[in-house]
N, C-alpha and C. Protein backbone atom coordinates (compact mmCIF):
# COMPACT_ATOMS: atom_id res chain seq x y z
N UNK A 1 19.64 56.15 105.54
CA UNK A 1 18.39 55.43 105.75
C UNK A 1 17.26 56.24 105.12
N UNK A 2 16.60 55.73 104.20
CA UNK A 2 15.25 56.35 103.31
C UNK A 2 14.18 56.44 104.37
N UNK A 3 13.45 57.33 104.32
CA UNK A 3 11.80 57.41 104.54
C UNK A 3 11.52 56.30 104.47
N UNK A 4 10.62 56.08 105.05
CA UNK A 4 9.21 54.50 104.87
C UNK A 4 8.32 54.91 104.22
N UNK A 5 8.41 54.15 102.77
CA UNK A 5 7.47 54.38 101.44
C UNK A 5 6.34 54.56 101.91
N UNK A 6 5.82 53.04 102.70
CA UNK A 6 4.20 53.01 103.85
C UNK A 6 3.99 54.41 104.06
N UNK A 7 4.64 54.94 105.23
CA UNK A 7 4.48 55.81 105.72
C UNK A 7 4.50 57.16 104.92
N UNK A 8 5.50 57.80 103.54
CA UNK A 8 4.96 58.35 103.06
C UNK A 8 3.43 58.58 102.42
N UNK A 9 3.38 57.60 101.98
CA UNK A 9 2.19 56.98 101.16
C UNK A 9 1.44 57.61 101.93
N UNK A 10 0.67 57.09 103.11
CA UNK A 10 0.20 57.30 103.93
C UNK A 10 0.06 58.84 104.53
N UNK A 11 0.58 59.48 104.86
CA UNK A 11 0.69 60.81 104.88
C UNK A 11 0.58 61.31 103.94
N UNK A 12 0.64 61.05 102.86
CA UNK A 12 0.20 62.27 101.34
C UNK A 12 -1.34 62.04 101.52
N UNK A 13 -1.84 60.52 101.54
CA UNK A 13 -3.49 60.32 101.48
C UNK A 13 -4.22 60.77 103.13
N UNK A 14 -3.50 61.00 103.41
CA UNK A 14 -4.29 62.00 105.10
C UNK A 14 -4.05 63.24 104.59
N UNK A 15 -3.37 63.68 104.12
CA UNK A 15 -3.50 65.37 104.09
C UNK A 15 -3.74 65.09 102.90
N UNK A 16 -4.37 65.32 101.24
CA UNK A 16 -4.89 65.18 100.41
C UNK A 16 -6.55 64.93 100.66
N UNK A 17 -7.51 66.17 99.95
CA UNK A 17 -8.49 66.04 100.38
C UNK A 17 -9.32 64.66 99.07
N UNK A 18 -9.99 63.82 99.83
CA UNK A 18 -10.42 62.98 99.07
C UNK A 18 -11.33 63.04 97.86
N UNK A 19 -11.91 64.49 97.99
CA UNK A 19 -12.28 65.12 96.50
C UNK A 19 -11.16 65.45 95.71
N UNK A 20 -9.78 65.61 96.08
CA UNK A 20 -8.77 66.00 95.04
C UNK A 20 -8.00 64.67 94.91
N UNK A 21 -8.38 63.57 95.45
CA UNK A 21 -7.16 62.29 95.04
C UNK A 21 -7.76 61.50 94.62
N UNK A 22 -7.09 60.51 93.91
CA UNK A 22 -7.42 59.35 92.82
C UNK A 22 -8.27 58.56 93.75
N UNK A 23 -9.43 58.23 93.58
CA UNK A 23 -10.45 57.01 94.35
C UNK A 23 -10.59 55.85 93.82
N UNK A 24 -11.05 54.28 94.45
CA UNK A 24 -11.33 53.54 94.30
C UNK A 24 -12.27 53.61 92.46
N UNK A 25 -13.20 54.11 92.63
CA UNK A 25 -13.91 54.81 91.88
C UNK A 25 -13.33 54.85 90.36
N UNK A 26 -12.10 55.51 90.49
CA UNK A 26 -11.68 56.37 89.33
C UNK A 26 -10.87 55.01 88.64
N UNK A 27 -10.10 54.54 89.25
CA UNK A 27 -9.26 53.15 89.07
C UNK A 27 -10.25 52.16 88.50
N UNK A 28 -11.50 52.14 89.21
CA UNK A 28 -12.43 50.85 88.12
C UNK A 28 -12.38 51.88 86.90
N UNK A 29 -13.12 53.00 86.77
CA UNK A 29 -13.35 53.67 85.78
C UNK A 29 -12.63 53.42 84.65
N UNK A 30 -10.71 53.81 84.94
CA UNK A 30 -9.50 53.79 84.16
C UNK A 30 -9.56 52.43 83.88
N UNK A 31 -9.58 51.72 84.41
CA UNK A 31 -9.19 49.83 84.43
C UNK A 31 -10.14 49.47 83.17
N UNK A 32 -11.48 50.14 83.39
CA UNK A 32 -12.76 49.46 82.29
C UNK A 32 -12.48 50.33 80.76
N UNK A 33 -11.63 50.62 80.77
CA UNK A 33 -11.12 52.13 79.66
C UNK A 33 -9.30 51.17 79.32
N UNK A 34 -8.93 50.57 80.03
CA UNK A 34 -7.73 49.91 79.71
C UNK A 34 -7.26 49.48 77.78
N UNK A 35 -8.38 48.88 77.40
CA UNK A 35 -8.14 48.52 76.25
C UNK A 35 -8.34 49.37 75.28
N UNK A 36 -8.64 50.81 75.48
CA UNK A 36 -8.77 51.59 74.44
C UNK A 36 -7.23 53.08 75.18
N UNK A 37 -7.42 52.75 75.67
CA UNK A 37 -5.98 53.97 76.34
C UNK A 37 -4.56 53.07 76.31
N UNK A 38 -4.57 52.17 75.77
CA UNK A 38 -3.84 51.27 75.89
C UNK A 38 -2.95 51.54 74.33
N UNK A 39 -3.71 51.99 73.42
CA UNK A 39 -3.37 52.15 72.10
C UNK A 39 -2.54 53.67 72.04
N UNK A 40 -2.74 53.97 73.36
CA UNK A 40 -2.23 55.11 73.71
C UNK A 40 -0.78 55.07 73.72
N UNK A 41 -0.27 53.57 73.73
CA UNK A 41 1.65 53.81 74.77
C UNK A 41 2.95 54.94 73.64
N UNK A 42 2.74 54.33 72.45
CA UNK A 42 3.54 54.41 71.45
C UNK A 42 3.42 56.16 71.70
N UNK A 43 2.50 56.88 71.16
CA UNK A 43 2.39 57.77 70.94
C UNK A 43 2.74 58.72 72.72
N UNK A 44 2.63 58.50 73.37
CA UNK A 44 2.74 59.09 74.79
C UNK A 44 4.41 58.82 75.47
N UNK A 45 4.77 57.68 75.44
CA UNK A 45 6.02 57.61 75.12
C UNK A 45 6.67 58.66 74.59
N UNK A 46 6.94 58.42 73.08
CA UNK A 46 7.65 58.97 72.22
C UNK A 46 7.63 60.14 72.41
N UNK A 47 6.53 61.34 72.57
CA UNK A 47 6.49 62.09 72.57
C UNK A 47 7.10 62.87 74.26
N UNK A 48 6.87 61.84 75.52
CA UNK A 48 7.31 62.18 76.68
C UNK A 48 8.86 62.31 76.43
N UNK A 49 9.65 61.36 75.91
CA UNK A 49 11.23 61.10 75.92
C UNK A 49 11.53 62.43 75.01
N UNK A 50 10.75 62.94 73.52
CA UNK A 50 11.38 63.38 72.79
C UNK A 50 11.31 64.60 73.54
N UNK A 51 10.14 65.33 74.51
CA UNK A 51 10.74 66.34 75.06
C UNK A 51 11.71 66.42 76.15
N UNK A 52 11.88 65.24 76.66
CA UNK A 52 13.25 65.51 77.85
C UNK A 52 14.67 65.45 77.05
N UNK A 53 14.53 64.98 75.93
CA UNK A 53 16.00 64.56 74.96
C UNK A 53 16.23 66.20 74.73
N UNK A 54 14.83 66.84 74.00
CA UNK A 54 15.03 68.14 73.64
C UNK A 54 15.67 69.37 74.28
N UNK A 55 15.40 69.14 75.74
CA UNK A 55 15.54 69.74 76.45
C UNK A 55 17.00 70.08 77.37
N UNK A 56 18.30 70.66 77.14
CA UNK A 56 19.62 70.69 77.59
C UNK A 56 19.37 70.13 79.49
N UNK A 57 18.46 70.61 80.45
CA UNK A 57 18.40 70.33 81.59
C UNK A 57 18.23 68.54 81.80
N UNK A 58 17.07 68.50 81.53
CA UNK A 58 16.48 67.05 80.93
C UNK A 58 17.34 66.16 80.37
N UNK A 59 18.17 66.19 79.27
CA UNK A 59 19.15 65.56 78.30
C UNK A 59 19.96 65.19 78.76
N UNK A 60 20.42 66.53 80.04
CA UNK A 60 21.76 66.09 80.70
C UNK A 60 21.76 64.79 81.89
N UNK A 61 20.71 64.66 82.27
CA UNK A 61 20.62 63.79 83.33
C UNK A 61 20.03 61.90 82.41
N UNK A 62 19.70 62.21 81.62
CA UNK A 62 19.42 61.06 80.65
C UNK A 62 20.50 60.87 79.56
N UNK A 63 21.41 60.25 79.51
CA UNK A 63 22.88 59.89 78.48
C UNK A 63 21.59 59.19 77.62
N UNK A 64 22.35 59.29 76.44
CA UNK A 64 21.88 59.13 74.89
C UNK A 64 21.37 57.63 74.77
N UNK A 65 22.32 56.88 75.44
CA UNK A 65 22.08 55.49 75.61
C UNK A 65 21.01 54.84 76.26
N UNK A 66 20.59 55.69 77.48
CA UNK A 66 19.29 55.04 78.15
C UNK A 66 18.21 55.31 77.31
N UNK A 67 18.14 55.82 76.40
CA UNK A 67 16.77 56.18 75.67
C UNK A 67 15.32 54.79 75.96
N UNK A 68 15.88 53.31 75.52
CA UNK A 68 15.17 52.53 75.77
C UNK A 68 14.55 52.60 76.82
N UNK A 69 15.93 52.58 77.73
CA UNK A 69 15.52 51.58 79.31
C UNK A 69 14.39 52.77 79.89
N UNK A 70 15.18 53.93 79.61
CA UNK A 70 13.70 55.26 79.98
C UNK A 70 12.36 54.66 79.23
N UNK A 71 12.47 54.61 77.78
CA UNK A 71 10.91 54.25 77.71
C UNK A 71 10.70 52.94 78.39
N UNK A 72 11.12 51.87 78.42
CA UNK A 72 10.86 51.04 78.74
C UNK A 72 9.58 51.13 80.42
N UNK A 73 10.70 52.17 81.38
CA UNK A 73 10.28 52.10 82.54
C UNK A 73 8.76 52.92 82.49
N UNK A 74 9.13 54.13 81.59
CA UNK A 74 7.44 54.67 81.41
C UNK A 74 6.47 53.45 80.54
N UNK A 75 6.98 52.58 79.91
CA UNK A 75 5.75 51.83 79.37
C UNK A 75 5.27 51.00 80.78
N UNK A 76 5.98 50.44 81.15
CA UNK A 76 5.86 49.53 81.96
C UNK A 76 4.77 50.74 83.27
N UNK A 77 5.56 51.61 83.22
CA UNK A 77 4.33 52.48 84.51
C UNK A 77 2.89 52.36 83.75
N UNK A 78 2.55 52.80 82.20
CA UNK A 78 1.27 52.86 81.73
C UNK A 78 0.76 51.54 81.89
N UNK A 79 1.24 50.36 81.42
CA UNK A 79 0.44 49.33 81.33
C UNK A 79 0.18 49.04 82.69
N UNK A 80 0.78 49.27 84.13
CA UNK A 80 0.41 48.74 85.25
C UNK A 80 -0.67 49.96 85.67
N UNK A 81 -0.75 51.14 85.32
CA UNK A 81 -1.44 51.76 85.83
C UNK A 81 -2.85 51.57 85.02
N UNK A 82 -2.76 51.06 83.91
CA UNK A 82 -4.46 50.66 83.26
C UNK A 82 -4.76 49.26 83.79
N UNK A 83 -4.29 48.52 84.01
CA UNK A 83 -4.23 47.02 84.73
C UNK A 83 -4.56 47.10 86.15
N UNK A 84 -4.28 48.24 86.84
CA UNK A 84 -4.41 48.15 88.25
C UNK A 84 -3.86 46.85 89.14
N UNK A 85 -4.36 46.91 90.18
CA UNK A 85 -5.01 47.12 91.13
C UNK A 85 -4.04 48.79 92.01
N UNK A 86 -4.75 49.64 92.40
CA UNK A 86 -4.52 50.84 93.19
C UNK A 86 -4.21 50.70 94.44
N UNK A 87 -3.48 49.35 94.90
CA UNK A 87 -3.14 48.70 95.96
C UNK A 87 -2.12 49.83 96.69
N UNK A 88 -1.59 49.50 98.05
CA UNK A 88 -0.38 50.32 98.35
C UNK A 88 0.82 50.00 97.97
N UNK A 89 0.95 49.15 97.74
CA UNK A 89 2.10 48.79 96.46
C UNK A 89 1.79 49.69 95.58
N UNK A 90 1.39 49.65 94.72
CA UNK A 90 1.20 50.79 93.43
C UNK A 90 1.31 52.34 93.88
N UNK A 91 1.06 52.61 95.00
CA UNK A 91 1.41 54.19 95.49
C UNK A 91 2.95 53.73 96.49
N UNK A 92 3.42 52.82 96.93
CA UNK A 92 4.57 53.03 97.50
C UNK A 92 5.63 52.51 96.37
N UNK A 93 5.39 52.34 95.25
CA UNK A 93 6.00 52.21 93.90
C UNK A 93 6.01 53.99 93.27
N UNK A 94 5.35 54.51 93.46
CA UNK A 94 5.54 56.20 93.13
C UNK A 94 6.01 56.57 93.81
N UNK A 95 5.92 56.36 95.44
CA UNK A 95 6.86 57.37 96.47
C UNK A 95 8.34 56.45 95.99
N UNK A 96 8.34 55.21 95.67
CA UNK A 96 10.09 54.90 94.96
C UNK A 96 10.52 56.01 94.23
N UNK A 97 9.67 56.10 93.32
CA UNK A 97 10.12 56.78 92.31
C UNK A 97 10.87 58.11 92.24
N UNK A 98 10.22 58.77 94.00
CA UNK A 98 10.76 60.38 94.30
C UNK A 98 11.98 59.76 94.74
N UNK A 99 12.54 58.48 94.87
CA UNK A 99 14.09 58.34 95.48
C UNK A 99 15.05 57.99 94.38
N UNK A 100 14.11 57.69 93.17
CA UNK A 100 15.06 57.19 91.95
C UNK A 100 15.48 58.61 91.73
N UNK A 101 14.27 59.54 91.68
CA UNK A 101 14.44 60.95 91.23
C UNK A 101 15.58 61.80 92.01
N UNK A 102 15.41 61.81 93.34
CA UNK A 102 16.90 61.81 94.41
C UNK A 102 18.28 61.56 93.52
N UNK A 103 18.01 60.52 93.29
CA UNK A 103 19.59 59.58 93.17
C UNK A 103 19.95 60.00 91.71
N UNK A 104 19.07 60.47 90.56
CA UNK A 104 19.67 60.69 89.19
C UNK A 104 19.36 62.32 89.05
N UNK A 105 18.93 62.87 89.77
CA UNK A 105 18.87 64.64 89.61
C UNK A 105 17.51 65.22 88.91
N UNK A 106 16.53 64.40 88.76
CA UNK A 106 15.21 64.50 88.65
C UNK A 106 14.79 65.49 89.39
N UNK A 107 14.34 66.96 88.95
CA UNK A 107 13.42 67.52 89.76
C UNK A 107 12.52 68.19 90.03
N UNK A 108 11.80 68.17 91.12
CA UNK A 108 10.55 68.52 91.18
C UNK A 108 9.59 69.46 90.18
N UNK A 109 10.44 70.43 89.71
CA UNK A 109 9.59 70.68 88.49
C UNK A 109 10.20 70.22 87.48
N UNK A 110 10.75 69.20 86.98
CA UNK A 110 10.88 68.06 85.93
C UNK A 110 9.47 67.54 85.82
N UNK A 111 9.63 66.62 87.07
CA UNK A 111 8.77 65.94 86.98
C UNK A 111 7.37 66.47 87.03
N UNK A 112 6.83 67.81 87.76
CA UNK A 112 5.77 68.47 87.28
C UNK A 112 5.24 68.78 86.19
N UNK A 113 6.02 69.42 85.52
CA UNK A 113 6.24 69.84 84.12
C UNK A 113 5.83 68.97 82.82
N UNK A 114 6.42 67.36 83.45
CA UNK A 114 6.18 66.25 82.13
C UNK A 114 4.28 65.70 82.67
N UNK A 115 4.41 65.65 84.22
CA UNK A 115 2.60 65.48 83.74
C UNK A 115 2.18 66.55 83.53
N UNK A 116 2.25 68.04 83.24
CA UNK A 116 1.35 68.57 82.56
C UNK A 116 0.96 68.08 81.17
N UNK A 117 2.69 68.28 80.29
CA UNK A 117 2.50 67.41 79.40
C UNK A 117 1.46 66.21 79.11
N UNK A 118 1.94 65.68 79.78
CA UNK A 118 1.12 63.82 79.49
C UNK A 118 -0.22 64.59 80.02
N UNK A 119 -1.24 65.27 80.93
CA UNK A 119 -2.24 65.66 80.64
C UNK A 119 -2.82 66.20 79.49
N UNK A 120 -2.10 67.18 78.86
CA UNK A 120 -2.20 67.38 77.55
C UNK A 120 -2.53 66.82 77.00
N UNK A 121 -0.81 66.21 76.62
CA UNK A 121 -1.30 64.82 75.20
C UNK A 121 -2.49 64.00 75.98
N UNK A 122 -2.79 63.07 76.84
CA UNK A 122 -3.90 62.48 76.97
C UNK A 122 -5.49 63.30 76.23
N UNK A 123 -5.34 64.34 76.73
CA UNK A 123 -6.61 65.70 76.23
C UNK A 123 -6.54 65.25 75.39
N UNK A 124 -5.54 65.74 74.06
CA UNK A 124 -5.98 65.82 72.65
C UNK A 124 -6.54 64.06 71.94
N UNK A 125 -5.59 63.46 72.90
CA UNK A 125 -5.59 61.79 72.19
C UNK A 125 -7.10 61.18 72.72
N UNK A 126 -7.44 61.83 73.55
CA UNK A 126 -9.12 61.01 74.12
C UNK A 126 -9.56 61.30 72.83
N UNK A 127 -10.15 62.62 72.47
CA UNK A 127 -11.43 63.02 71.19
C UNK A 127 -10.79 62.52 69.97
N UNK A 128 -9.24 62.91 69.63
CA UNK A 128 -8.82 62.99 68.39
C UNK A 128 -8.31 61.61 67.94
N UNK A 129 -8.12 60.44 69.35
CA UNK A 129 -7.10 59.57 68.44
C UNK A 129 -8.08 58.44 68.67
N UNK A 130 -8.87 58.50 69.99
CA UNK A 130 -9.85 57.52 70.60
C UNK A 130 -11.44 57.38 69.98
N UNK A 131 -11.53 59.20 69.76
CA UNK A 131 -13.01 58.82 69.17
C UNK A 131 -13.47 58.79 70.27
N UNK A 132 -13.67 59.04 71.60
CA UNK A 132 -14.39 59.28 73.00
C UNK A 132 -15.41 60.19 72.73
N UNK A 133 -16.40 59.68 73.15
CA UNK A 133 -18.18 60.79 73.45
C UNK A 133 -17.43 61.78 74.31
N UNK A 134 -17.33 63.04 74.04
CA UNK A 134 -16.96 64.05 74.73
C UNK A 134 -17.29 63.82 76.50
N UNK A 135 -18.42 63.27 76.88
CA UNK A 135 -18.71 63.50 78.75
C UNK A 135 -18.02 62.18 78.70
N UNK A 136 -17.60 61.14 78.17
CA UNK A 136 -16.30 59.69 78.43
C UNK A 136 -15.11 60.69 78.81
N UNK A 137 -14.64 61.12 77.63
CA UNK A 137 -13.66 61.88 77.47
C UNK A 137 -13.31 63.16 78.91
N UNK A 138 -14.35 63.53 79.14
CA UNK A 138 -13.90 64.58 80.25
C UNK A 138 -13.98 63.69 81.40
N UNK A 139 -14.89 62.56 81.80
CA UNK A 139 -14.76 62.00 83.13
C UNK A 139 -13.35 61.17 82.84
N UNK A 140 -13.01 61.15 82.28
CA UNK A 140 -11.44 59.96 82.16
C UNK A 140 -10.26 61.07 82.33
N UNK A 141 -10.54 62.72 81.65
CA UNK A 141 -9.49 63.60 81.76
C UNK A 141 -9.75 63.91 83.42
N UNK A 142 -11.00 64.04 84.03
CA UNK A 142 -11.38 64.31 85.34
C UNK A 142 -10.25 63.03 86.20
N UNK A 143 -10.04 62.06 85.96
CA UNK A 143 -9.56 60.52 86.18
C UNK A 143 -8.21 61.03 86.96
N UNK A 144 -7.93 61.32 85.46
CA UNK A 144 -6.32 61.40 85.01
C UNK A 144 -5.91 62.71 85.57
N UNK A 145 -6.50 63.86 85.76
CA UNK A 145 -6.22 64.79 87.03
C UNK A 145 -5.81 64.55 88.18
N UNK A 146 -6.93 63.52 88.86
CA UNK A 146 -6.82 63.48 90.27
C UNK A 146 -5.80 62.57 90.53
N UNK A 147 -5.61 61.38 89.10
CA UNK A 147 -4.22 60.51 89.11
C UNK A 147 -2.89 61.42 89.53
N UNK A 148 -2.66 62.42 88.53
CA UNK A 148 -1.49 63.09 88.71
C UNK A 148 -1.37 64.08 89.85
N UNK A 149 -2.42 64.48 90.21
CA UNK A 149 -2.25 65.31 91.30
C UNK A 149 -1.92 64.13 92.82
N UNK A 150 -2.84 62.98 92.96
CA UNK A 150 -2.11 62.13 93.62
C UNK A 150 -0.54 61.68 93.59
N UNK A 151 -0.09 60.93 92.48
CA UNK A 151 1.08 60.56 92.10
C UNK A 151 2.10 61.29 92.33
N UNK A 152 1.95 63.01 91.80
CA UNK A 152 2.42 64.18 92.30
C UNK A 152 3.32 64.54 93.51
N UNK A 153 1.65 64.22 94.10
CA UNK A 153 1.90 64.01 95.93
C UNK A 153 2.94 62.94 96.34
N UNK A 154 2.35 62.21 96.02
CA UNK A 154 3.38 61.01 96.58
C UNK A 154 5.21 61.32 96.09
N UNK A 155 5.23 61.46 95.27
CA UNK A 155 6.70 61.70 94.22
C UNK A 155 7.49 63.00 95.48
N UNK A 156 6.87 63.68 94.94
CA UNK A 156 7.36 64.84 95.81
C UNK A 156 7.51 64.88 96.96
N UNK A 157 6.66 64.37 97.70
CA UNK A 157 6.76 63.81 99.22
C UNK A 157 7.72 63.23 99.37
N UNK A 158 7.75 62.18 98.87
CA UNK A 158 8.64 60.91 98.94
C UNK A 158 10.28 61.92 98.57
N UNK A 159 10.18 62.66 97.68
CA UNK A 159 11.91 63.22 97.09
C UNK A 159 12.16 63.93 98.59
N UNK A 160 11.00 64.96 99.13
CA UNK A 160 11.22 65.79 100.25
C UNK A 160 11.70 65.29 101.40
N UNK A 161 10.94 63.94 101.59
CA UNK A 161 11.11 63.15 102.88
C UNK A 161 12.66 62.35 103.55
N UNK A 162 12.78 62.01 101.84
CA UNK A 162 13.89 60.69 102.04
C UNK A 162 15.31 61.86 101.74
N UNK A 163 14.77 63.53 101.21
CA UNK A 163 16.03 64.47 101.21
C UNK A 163 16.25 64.83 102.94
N UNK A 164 15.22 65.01 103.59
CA UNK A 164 15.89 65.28 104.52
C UNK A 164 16.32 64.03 105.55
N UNK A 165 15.47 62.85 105.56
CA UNK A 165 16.06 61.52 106.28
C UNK A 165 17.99 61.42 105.83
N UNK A 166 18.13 61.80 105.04
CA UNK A 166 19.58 62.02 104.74
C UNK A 166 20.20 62.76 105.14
N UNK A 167 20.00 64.16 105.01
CA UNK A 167 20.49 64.96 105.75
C UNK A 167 20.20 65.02 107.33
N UNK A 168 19.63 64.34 107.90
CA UNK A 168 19.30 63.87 109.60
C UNK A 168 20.18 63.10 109.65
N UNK A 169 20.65 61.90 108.76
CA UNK A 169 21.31 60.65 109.17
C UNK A 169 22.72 61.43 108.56
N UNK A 170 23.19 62.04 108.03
CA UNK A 170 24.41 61.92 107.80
C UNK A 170 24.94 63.41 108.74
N UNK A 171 23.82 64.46 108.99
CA UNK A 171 24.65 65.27 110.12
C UNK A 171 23.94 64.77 111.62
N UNK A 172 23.43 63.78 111.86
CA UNK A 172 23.25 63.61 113.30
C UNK A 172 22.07 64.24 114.03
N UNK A 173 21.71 64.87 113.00
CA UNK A 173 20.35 66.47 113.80
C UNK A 173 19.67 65.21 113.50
N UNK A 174 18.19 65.86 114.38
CA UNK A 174 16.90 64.94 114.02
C UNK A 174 16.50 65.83 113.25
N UNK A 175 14.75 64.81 113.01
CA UNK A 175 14.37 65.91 111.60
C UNK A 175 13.42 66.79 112.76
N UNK A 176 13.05 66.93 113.67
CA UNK A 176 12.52 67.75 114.44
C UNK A 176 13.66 69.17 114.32
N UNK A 177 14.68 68.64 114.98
CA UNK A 177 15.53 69.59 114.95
C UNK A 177 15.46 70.35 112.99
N UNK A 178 15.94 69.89 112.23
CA UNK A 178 15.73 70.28 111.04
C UNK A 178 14.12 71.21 110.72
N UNK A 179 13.33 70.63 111.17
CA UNK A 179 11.88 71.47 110.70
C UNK A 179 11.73 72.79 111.58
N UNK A 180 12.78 72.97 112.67
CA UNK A 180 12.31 74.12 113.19
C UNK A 180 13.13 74.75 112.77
N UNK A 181 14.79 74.88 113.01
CA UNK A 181 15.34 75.46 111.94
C UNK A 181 15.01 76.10 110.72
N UNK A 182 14.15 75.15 109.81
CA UNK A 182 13.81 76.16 109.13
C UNK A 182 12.59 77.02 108.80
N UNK A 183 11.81 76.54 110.13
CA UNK A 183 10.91 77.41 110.46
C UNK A 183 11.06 78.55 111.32
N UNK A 184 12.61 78.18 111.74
CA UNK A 184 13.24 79.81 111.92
C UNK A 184 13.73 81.04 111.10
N UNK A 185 13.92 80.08 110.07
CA UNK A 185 14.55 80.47 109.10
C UNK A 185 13.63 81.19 108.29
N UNK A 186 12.40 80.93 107.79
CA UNK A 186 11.15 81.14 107.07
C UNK A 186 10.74 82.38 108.15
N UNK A 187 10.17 81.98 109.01
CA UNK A 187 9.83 83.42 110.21
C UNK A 187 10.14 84.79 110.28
N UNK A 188 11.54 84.38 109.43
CA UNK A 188 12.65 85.77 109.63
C UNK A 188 12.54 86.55 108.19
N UNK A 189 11.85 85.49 106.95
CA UNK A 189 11.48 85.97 105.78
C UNK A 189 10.62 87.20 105.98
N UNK A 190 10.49 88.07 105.06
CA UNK A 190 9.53 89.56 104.68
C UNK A 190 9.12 89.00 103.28
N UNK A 191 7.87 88.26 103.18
CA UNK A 191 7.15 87.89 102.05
C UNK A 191 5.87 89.06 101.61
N UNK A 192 5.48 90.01 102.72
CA UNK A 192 4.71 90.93 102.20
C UNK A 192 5.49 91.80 101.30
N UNK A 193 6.17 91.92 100.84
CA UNK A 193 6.85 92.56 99.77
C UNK A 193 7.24 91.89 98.33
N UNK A 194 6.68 90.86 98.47
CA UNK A 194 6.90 89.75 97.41
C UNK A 194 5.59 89.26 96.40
N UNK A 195 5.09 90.35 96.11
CA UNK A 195 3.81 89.62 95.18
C UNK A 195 4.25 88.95 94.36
C-alpha cells in the first residue's frame, strides 16, 4: 500500500518555508513566459537524456529502447508545467513520480543531480538562446529555483514515504515503530568526529 500522494503533497508544503517554494505568483509569472520557454523543449530534452545515456549508472536503468518514451514523458512534464494550472494534481503528479522512481531504481541523487543540470541549461538558454533582459532572466531563474527545490521536495518525500509504507506493510511493524528504531539507531551514531 503507497503513501497518499494528498497527503505527501501536503506535508512537503507545511514544512517548506513559503519563501523557499514555488507560489501562486511564480506559476502566473512561468505561465505568461510559456511561449518563449517553450522553444526551449528540443534543446533541454536532448541534452537531459544524452547525459543519463552517458552515464553507466543512469544507462543501466534506462534500456536503449526507451529513449523516446523517456523523452516523451519529460516533454510532456515541460509543456504541462508552462501551461499550468499549479493545482494539487500537478504536485501529487510529482510525488507519483518518487514511486515511478521506487519501482525503476531512480535515485535520489539521480534525480537531484539532473535538476541541477536543467537549472543550468535553463541559465545559459534564458540570455543566450531567448534574448531575455537580464532582471526577466534572473526573476524566471529565481522561478525555476523555487520550482525545483519544491518538486525536489515532493519527489523525494514521496520515494521516502511510499519506501517505508512498504517496508511497514510487508514486515507488519508500523511506521511509528520504524521511525524510532531508527532514531535509535542515529542516537547511537558519533557524528562529532565526522566533519
Amino acid at each position: 500500500m503507497a503513501a497518499n500522494l494528498t497527503g505527501v503533497t501536503n506535508a512537503v508544503f507545511a514544512h517548506l518555508p513559503p519563501a523557499a517554494r514555488f507560489s501562486s505568483e511564480d506559476g502566473a509569472f512561468l505561465i505568461g513566459h510559456a511561449s518563449e520557454l517553450a522553444a526551449l523543449e528540443d534543446q533541454l530534452v536532448q541534452g537531459f537524456y544524452d547525459i543519463l545515456f552517458a552515464h553507466s549508472e543512469t544507462a543501466r536503468i534506462l534500456s536503449g529502447g526507451e529513449r523516446t518514451e523517456r523523452e516523451m514523458a519529460l516533454r510532456q512534464w515541460w509543456r504541462r508545467t508552462l501551461e499550468g494550472p499549479f493545482d494539487a494534481h500537478y504536485w501529487e503528479w510529482q510525488a507519483a513520480v518518487g514511486l515511478i522512481h521506487v519501482r525503476v531504481g531512480v535515485t535520489n541523487p539521480m534525480m537531484i543531480g539532473m535538476w541541477g543540470w536543467l537549472l543550468n541549461a535553463l541559465q545559459g538558454a534564458l540570455v543566450e538562446k531567448l534574448n531575455l533582459p537580464p532582471q526577466e532572466a534572473d526573476r524566471l531563474m529565481e522561478i525555476f529555483h523555487r520550482l525545483a527545490a519544491t518538486v525536489q521536495a515532493v519527489i523525494a518525500e514521496s520515494y521516502l514515504q511510499n519506501y517505508l509504507a512498504v517496508l511497514a506493510n510487508s514486515t507488519g511493524m508500523s511506521p511509528d515503530l520504524i521511525h524510532r528504531l531508527v532514531a535509535v539507531e542515529l542516537a547511537g551514531l558519533d557524528l562529532s568526529a565526522r566533519g
